[in-house]
Protein backbone atom coordinates (compact mmCIF):
# COMPACT_ATOMS: atom_id res chain seq x y z
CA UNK A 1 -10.28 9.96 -28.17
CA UNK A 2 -6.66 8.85 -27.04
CA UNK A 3 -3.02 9.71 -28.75
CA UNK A 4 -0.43 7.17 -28.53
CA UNK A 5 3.71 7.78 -28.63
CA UNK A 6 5.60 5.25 -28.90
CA UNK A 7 9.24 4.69 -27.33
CA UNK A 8 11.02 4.67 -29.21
CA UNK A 9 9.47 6.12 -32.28
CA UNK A 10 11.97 5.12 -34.49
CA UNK A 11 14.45 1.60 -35.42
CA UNK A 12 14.79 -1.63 -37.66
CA UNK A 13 12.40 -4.58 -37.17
CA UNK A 14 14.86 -6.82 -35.06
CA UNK A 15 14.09 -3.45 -32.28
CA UNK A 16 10.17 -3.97 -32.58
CA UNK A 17 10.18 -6.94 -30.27
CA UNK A 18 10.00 -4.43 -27.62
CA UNK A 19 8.06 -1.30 -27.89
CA UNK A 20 6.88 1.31 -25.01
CA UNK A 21 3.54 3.32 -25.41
CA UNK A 22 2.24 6.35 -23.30
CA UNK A 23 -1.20 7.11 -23.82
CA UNK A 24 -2.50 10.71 -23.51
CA UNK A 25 -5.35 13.21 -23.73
CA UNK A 26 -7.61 10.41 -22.85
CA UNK A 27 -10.88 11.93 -22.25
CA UNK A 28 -12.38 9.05 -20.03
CA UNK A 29 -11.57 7.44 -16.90
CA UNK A 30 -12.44 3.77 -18.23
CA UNK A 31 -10.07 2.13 -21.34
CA UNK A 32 -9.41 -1.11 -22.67
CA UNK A 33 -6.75 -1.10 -25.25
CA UNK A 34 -5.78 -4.77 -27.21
CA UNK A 35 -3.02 -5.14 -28.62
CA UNK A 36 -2.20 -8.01 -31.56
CA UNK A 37 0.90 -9.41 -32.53
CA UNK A 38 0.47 -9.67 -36.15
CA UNK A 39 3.44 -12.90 -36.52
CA UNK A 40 2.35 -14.26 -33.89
CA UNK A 41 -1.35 -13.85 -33.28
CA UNK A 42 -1.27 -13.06 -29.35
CA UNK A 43 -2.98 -10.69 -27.97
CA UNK A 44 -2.30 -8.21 -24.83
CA UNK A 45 -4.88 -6.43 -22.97
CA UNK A 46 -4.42 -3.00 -21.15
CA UNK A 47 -7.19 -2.38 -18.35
């Protein structure tokens, strides 16, 4: 199990088009982590 804080953790919708994430406490050495835009349907993968 991961935790996830996001940068910044805080502002108005027009700000979410950019968003910074730190993972941490991750208790393996492999992850894959997808990320979907919901408006726009694309998808982002972390290796």
């Amino acid at each position: 199990m991961a935790n996830i804080r996001l940068y910044p953790p805080y502002g108005t919708h027009e700000q979410s088009s950019s968003v910074k994430f730190e993972i941490y406490d991750l208790d393996t050495d492999k992850i894959k982590v997808e990320i979907e835009n919901v408006t726009d349907s694309v998808k982002a993968d972390v290796k």
